[in-house]
N, C-alpha and C. Protein backbone atom coordinates (compact mmCIF):
# COMPACT_ATOMS: atom_id res chain seq x y z
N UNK A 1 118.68 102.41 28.52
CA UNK A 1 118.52 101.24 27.68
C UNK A 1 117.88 100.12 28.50
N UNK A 2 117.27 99.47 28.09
CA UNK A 2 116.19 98.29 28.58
C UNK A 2 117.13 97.23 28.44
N UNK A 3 117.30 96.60 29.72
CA UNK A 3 117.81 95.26 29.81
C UNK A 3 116.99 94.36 28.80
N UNK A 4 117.61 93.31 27.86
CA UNK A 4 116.78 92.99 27.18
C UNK A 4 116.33 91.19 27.67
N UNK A 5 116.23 91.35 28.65
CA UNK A 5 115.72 89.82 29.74
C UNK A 5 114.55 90.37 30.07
N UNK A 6 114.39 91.92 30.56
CA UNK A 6 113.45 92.42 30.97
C UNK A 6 112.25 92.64 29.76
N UNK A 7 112.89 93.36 28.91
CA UNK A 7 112.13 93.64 27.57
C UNK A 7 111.17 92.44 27.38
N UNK A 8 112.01 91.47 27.39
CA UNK A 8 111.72 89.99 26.61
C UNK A 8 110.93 89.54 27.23
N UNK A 9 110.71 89.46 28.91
CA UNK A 9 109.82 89.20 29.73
C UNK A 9 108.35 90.15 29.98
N UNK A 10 108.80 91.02 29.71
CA UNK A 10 107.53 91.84 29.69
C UNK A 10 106.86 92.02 28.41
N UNK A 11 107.43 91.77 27.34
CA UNK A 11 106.30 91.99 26.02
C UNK A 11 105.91 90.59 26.00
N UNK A 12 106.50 89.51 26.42
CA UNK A 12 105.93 87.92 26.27
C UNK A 12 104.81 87.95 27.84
N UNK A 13 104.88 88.80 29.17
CA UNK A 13 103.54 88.69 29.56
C UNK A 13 102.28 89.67 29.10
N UNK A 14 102.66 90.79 28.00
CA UNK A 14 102.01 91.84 27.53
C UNK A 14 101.06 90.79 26.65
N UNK A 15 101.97 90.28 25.73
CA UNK A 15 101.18 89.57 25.07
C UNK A 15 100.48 88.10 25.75
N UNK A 16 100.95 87.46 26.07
CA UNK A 16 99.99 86.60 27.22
C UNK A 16 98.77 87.22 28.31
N UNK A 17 98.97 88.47 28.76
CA UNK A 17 97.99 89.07 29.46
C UNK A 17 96.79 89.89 28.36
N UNK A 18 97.50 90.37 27.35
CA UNK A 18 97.01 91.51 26.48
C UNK A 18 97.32 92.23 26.39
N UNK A 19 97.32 93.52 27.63
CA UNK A 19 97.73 94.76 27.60
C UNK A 19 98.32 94.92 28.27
N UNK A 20 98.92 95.84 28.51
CA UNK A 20 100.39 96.55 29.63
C UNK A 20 99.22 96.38 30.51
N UNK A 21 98.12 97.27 30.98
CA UNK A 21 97.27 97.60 31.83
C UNK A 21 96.91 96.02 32.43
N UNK A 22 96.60 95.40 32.25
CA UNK A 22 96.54 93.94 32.58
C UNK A 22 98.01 93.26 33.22
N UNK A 23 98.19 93.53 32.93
CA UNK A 23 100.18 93.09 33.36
C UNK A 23 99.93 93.88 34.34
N UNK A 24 100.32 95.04 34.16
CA UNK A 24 100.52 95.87 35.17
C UNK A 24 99.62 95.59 36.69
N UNK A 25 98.35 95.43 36.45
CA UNK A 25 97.66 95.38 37.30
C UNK A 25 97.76 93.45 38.20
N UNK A 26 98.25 92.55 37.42
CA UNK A 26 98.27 91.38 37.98
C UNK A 26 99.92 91.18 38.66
N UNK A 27 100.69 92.44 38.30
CA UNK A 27 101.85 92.41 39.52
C UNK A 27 101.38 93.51 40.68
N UNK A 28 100.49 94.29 40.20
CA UNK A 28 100.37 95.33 41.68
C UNK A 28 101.16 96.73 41.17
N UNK A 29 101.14 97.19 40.47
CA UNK A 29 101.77 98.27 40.13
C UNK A 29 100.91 99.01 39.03
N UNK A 30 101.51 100.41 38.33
CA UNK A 30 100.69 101.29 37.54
C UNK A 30 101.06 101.21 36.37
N UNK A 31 100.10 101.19 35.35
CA UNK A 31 100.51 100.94 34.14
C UNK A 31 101.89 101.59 33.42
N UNK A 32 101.74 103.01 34.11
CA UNK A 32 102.89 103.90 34.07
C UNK A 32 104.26 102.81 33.97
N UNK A 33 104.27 102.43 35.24
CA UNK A 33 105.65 101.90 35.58
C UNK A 33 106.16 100.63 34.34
N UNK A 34 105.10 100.12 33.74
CA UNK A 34 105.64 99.09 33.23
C UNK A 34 106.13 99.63 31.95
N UNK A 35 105.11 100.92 31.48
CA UNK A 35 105.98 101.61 30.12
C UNK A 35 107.35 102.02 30.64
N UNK A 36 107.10 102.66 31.59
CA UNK A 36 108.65 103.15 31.98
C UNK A 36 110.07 101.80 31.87
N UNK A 37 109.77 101.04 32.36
CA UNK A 37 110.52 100.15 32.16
C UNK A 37 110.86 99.54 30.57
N UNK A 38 109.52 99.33 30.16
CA UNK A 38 109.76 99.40 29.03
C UNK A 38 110.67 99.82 27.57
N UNK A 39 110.29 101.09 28.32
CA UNK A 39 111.51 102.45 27.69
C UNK A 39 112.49 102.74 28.04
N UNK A 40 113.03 101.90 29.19
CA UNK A 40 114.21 101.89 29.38
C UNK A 40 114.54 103.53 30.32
N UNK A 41 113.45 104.03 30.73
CA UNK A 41 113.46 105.02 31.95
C UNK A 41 113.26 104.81 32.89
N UNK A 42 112.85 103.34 33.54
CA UNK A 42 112.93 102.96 34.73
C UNK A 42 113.38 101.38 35.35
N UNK A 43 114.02 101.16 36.29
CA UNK A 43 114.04 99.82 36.39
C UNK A 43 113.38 99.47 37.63
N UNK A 44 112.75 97.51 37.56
CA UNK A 44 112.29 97.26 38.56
C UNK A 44 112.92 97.17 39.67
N UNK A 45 112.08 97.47 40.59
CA UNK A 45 112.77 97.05 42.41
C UNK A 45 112.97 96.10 42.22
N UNK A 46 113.66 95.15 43.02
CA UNK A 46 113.58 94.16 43.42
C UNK A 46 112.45 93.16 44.10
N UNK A 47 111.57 93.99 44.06
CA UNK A 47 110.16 93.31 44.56
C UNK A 47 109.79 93.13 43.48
N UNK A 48 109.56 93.72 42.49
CA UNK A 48 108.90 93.92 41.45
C UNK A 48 109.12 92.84 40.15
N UNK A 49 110.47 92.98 40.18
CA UNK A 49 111.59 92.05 39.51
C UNK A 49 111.19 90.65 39.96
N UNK A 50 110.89 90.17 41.51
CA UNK A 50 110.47 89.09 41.61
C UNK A 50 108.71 88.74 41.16
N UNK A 51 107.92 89.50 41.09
CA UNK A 51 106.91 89.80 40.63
C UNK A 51 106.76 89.20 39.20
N UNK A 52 108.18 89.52 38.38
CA UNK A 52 108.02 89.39 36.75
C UNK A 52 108.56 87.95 36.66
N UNK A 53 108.73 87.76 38.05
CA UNK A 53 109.58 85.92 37.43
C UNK A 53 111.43 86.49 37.48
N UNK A 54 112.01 87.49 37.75
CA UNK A 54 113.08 88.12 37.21
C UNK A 54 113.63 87.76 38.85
N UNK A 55 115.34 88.25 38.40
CA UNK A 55 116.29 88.58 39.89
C UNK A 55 117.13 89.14 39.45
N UNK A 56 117.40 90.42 39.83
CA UNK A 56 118.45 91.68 39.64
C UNK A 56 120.13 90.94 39.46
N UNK A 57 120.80 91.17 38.60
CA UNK A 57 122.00 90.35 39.04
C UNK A 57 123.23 91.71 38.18
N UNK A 58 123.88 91.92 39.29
CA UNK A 58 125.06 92.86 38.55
C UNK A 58 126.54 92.03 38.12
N UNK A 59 126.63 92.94 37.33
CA UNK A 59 127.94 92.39 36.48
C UNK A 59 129.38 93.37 36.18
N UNK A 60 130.19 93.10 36.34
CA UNK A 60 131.64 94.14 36.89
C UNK A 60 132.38 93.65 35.35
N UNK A 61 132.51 94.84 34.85
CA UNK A 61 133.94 94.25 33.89
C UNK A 61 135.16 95.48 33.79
N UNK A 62 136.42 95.22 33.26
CA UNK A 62 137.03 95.88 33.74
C UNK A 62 137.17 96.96 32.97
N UNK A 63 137.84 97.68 33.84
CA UNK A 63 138.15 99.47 32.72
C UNK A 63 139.43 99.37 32.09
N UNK A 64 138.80 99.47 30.49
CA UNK A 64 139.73 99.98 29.79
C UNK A 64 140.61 98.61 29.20
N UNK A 65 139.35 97.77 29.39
CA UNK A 65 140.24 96.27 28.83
C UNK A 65 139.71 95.42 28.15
């Protein structure tokens, strides 16, 4: 499932750039990767993540409560 901060950030530079391929190419990476993310089959590094304007942040909740 696609974080949806990520989603939200990447179809608002899809559409500001145009195409994935344009995006893709003005962070340094393959167009591949940004569908992948997209689809929720891949997530960004942390390089990458800073790339999108983004910062990885985890979140703990408890089991079973």
């Amino acid at each position: 499932m696609t974080d949806p901060v990520l989603k939200e950030r990447l179809e608002k530079l899809i559409h500001e750039h145009g195409t994935m391929a344009r995006v893709a190419q003005s962070i340094g990476v393959d167009v591949s990767y940004i569908s992948y993310m997209l689809s929720g089959k891949r997530e960004p590094s942390d390089e990458v993540a800073e790339r999108l304007g983004l910062r990885r942040v985890v979140r703990y909740e408890p089991i079973g409560g």
